[in-house]
C-alpha atoms as a PDB file:
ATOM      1  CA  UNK A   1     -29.031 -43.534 -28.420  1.00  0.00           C
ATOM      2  CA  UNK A   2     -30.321 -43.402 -25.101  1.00  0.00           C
ATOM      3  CA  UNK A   3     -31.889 -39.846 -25.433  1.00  0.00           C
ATOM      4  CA  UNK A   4     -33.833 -40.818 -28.294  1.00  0.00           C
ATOM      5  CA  UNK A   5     -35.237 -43.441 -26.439  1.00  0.00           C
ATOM      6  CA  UNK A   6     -36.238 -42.068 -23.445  1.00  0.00           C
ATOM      7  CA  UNK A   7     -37.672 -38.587 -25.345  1.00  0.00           C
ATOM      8  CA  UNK A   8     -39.884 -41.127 -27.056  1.00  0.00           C
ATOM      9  CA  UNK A   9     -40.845 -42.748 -23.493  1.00  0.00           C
ATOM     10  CA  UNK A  10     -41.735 -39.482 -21.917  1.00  0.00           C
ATOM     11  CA  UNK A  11     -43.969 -38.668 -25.434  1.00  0.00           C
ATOM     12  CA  UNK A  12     -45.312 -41.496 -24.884  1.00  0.00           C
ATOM     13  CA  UNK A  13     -46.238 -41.425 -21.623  1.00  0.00           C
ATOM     14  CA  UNK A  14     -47.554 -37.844 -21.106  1.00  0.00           C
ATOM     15  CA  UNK A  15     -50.937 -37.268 -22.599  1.00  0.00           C
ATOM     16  CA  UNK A  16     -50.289 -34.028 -22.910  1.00  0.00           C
ATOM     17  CA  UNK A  17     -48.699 -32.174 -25.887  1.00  0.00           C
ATOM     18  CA  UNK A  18     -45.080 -30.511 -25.174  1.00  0.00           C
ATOM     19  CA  UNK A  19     -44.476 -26.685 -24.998  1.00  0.00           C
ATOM     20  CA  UNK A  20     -44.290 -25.737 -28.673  1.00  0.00           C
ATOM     21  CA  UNK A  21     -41.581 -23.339 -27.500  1.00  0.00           C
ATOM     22  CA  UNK A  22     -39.385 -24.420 -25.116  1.00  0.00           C
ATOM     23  CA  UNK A  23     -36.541 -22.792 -23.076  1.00  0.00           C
ATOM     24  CA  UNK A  24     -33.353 -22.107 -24.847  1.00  0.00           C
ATOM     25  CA  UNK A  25     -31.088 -25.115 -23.569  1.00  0.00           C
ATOM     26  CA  UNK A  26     -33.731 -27.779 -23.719  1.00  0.00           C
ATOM     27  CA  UNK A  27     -35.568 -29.830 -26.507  1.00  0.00           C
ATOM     28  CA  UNK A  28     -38.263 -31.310 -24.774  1.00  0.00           C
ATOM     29  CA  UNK A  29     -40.669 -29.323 -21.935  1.00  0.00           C
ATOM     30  CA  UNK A  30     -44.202 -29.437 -20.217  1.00  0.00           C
ATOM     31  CA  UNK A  31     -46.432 -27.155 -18.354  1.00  0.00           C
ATOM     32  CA  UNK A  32     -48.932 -28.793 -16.126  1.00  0.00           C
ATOM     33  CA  UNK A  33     -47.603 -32.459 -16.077  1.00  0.00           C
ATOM     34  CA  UNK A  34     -47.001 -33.726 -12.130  1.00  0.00           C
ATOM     35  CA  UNK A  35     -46.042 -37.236 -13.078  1.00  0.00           C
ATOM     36  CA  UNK A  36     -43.239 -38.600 -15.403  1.00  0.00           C
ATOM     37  CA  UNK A  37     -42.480 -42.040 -16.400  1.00  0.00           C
ATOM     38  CA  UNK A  38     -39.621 -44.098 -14.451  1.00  0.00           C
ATOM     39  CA  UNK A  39     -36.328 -44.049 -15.847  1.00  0.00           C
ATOM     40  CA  UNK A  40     -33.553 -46.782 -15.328  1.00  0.00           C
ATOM     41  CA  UNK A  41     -30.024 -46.982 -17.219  1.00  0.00           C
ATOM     42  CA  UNK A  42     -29.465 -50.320 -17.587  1.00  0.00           C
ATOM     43  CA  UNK A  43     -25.795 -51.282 -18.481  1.00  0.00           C
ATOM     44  CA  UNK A  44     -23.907 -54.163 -20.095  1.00  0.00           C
ATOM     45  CA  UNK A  45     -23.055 -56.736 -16.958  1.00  0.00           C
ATOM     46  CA  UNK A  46     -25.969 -56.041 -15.275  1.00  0.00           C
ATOM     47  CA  UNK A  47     -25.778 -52.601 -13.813  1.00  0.00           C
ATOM     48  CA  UNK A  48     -28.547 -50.664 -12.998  1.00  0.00           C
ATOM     49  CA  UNK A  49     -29.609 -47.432 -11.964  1.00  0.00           C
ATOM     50  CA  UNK A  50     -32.706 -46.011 -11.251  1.00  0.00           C
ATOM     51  CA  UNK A  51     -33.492 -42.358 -11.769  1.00  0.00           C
ATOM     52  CA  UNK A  52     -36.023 -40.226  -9.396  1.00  0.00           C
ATOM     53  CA  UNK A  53     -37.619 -37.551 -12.130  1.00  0.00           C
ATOM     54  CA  UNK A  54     -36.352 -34.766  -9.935  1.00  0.00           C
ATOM     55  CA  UNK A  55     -32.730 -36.262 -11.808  1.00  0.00           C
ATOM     56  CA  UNK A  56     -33.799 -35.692 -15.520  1.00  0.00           C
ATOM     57  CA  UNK A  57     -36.890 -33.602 -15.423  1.00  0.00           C
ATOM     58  CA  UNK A  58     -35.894 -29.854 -14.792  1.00  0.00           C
ATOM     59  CA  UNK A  59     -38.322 -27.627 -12.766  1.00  0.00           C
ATOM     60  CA  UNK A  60     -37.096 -24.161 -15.159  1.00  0.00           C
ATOM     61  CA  UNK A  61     -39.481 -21.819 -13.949  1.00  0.00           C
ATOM     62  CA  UNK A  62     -42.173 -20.603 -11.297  1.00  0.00           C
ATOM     63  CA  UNK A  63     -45.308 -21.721 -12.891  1.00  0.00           C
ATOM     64  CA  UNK A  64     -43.576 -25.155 -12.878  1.00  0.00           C
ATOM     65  CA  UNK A  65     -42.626 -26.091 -16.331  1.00  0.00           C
ATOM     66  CA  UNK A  66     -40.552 -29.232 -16.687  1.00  0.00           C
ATOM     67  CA  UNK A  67     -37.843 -30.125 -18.909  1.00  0.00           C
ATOM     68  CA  UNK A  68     -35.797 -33.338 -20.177  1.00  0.00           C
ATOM     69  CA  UNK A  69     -32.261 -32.177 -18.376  1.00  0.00           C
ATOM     70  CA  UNK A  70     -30.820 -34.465 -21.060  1.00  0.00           C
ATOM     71  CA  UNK A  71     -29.441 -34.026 -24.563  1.00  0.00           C
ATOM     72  CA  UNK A  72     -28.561 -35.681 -27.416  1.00  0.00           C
ATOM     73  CA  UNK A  73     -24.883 -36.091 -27.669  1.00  0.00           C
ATOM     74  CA  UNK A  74     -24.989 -36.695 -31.560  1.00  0.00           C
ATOM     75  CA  UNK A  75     -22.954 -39.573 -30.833  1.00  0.00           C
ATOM     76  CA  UNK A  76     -23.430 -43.350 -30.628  1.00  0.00           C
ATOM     77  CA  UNK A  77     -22.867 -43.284 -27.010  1.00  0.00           C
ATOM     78  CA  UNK A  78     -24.563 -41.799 -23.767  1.00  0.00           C
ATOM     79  CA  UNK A  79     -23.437 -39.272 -21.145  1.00  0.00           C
ATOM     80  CA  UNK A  80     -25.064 -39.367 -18.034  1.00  0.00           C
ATOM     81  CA  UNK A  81     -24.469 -36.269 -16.233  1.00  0.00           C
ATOM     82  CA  UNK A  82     -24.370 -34.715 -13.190  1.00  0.00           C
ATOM     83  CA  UNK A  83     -28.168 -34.048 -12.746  1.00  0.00           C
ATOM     84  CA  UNK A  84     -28.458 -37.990 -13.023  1.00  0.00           C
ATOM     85  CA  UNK A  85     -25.635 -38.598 -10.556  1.00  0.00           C
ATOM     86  CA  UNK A  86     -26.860 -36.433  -8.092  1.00  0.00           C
ATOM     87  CA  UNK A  87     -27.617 -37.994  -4.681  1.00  0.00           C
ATOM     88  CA  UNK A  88     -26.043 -41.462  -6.070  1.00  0.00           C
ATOM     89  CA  UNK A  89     -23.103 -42.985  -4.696  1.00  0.00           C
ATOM     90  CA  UNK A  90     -21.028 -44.218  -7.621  1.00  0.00           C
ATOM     91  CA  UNK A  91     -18.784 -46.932  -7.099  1.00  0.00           C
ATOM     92  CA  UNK A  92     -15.665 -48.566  -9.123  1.00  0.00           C
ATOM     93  CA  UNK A  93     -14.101 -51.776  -8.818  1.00  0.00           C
ATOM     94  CA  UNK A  94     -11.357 -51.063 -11.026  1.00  0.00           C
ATOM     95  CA  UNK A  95     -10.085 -54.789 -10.465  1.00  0.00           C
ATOM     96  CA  UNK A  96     -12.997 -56.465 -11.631  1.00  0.00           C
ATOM     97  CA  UNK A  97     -14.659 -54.140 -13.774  1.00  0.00           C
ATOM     98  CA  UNK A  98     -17.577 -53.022 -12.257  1.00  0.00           C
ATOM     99  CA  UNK A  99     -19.778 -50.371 -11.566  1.00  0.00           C
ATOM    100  CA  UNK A 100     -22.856 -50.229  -9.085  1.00  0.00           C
ATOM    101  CA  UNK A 101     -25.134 -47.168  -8.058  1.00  0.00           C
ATOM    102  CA  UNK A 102     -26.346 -46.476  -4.912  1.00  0.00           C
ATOM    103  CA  UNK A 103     -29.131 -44.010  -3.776  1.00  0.00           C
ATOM    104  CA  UNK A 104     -27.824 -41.199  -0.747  1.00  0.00           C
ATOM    105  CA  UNK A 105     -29.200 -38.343   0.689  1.00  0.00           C
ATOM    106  CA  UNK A 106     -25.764 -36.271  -0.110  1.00  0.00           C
ATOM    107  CA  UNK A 107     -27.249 -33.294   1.667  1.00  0.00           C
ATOM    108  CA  UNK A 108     -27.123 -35.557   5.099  1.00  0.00           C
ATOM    109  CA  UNK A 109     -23.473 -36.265   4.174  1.00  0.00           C
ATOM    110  CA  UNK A 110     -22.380 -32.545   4.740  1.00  0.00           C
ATOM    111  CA  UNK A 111     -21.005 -31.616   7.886  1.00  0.00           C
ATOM    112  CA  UNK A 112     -23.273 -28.838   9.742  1.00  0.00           C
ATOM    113  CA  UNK A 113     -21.087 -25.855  11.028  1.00  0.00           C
ATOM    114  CA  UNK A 114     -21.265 -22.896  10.091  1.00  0.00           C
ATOM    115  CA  UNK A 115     -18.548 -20.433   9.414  1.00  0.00           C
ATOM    116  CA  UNK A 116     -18.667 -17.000  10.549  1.00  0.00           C
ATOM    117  CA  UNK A 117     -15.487 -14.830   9.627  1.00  0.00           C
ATOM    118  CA  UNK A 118     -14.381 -13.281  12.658  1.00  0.00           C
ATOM    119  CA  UNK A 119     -13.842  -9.477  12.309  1.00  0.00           C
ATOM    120  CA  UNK A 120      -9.772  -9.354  11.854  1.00  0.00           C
ATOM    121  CA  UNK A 121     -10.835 -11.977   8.569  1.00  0.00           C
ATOM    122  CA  UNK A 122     -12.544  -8.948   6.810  1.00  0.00           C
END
């Protein structure tokens, strides 16, 4: 349900007309469009998270072409996936049945060593 709503948005919202043929993999792509409309999952209870495009629009190639990283599931519900996810912090209150999103810079999270095998290791 979702993805046919927020295909329509971006439509809507580029001026532009879509690749006629895009990528295998993806329904929806442009060439030459820098900006993308917001996107924000709003769930029942309140919830709400706020997607960067980086999350659903896919750079695919080197000249820049953009793509919905979303598909339809063919259901009547919505996955959100890991492009969506990534740099959120997720977290469950299993008690009382919540959910809440919050924005991180996961890259900042890893610790920086670096691992060299030593020569008996090879």
């Amino acid at each position: 349900i979702a993805y046919k709503q927020l295909k329509k948005a971006v439509v809507d919202y580029v001026s532009l007309s879509p690749i006629h043929s895009p990528p295998q993999g993806f329904d929806l792509c442009y060439s030459h469009v820098k900006k993308f409309p917001s996107l924000a999952f709003h769930f029942r209870g309140g919830a709400n998270m706020s997607v960067p495009t980086e999350n659903y629009m896919v750079t695919v190639d080197e000249a820049g072409t953009r793509c919905l990283g979303m598909r339809d599931s063919g259901e009547n519900f919505t996955i959100i996936g890991n492009l969506q996810q990534q740099n959120f912090h997720v977290f469950y209150d299993l008690r009382e049945s919540h959910i809440c999103f919050m924005r991180a810079a996961c890259t900042s999270l890893l610790p920086r060593t670096s691992i060299t095998p030593n020569s008996e290791e090879i």
